[in-house]
Protein backbone atom coordinates (compact mmCIF):
# COMPACT_ATOMS: atom_id res chain seq x y z
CA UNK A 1 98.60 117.25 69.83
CA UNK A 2 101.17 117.72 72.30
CA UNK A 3 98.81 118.68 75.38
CA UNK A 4 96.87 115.72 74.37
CA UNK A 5 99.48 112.92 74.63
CA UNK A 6 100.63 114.43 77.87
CA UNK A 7 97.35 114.35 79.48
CA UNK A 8 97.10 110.95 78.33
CA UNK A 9 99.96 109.91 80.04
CA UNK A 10 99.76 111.84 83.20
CA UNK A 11 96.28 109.74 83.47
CA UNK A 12 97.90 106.40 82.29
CA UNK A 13 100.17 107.28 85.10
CA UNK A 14 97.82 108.48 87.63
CA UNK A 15 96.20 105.32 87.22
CA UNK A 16 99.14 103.31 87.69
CA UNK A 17 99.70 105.34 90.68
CA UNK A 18 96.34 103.76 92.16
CA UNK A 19 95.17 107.94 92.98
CA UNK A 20 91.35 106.20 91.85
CA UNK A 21 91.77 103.03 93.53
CA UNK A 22 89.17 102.06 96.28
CA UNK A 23 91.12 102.34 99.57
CA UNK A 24 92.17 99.30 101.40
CA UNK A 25 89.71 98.44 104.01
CA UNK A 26 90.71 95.90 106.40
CA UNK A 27 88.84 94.13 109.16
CA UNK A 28 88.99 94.37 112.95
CA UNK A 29 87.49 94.49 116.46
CA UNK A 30 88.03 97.12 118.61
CA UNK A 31 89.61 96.33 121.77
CA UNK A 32 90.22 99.65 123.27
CA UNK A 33 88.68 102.94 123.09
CA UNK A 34 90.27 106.05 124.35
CA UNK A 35 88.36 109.24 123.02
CA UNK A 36 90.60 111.42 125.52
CA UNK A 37 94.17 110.68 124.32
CA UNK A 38 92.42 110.12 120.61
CA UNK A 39 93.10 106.59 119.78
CA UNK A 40 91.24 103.28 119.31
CA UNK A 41 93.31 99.87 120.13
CA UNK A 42 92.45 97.20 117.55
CA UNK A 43 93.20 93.47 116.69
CA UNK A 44 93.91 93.66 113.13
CA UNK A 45 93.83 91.55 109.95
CA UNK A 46 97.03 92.17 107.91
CA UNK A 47 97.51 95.83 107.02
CA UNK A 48 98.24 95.49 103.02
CA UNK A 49 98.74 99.02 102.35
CA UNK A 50 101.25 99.12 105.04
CA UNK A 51 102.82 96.25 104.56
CA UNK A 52 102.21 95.13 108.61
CA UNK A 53 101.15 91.58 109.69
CA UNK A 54 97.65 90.56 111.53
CA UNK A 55 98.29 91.95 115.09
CA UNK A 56 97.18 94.10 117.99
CA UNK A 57 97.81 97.87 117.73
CA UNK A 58 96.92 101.31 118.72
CA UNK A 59 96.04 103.51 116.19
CA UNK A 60 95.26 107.94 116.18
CA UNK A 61 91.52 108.41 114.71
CA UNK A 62 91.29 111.32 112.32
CA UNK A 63 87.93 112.68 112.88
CA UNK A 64 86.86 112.52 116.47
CA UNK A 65 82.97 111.87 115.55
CA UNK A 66 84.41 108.27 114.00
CA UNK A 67 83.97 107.17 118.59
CA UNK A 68 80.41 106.91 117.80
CA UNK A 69 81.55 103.66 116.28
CA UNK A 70 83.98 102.60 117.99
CA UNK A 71 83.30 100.35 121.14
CA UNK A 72 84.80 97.42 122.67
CA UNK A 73 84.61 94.40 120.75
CA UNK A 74 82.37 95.48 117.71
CA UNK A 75 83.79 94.42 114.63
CA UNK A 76 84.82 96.91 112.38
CA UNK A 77 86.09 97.29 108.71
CA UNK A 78 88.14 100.65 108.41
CA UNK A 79 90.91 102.02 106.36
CA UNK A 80 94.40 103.07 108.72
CA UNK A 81 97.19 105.25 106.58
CA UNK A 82 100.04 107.28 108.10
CA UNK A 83 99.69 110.64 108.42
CA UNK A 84 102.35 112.98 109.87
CA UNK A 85 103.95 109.71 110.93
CA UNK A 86 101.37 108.23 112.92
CA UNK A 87 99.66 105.25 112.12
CA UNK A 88 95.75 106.67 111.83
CA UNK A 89 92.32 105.17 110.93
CA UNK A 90 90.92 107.56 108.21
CA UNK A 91 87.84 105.88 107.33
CA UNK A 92 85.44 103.33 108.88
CA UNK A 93 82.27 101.36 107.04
């Protein structure tokens, strides 16, 4: 009986936690693309995951093939998170 309440609460807590929540996507349009130096400029809405306001920023892409989306002015929804310390789009719809 135990194992059972504490796997119920680990999941009450992972829950909580927001570990199944849908990540925050946020929308954009690219304004620069560098594929070289690995970044993608964009003017952002607000960033509520980060807790940043609606502005212009440069940003690390985590998987290189995500530059077959990105282009100068297309609008974009995508997902940014820090990772090592650097402010990085992980996902893009």
């Amino acid at each position: 009986m135990k194992l059972f309440k504490s796997i119920l609460l680990g999941l009450a807590l992972t829950t909580a936690t927001g570990a199944f929540a849908e990540p925050a996507y946020t929308k954009g349009v690219v304004k620069k693309v560098a594929p070289d130096a690995g970044k993608v400029t964009i003017i952002h809405e607000e960033l509520i995951n980060l807790e940043m306001p609606a502005m212009t920023m440069v940003f690390r892409v985590a998987d290189e093939a995500m530059f077959g989306q990105l282009e100068p002015g297309a609008n974009i929804e995508f997902v940014a998170e820090r990772v090592n310390g650097k402010l990085t789009v992980t996902e893009l719809k």
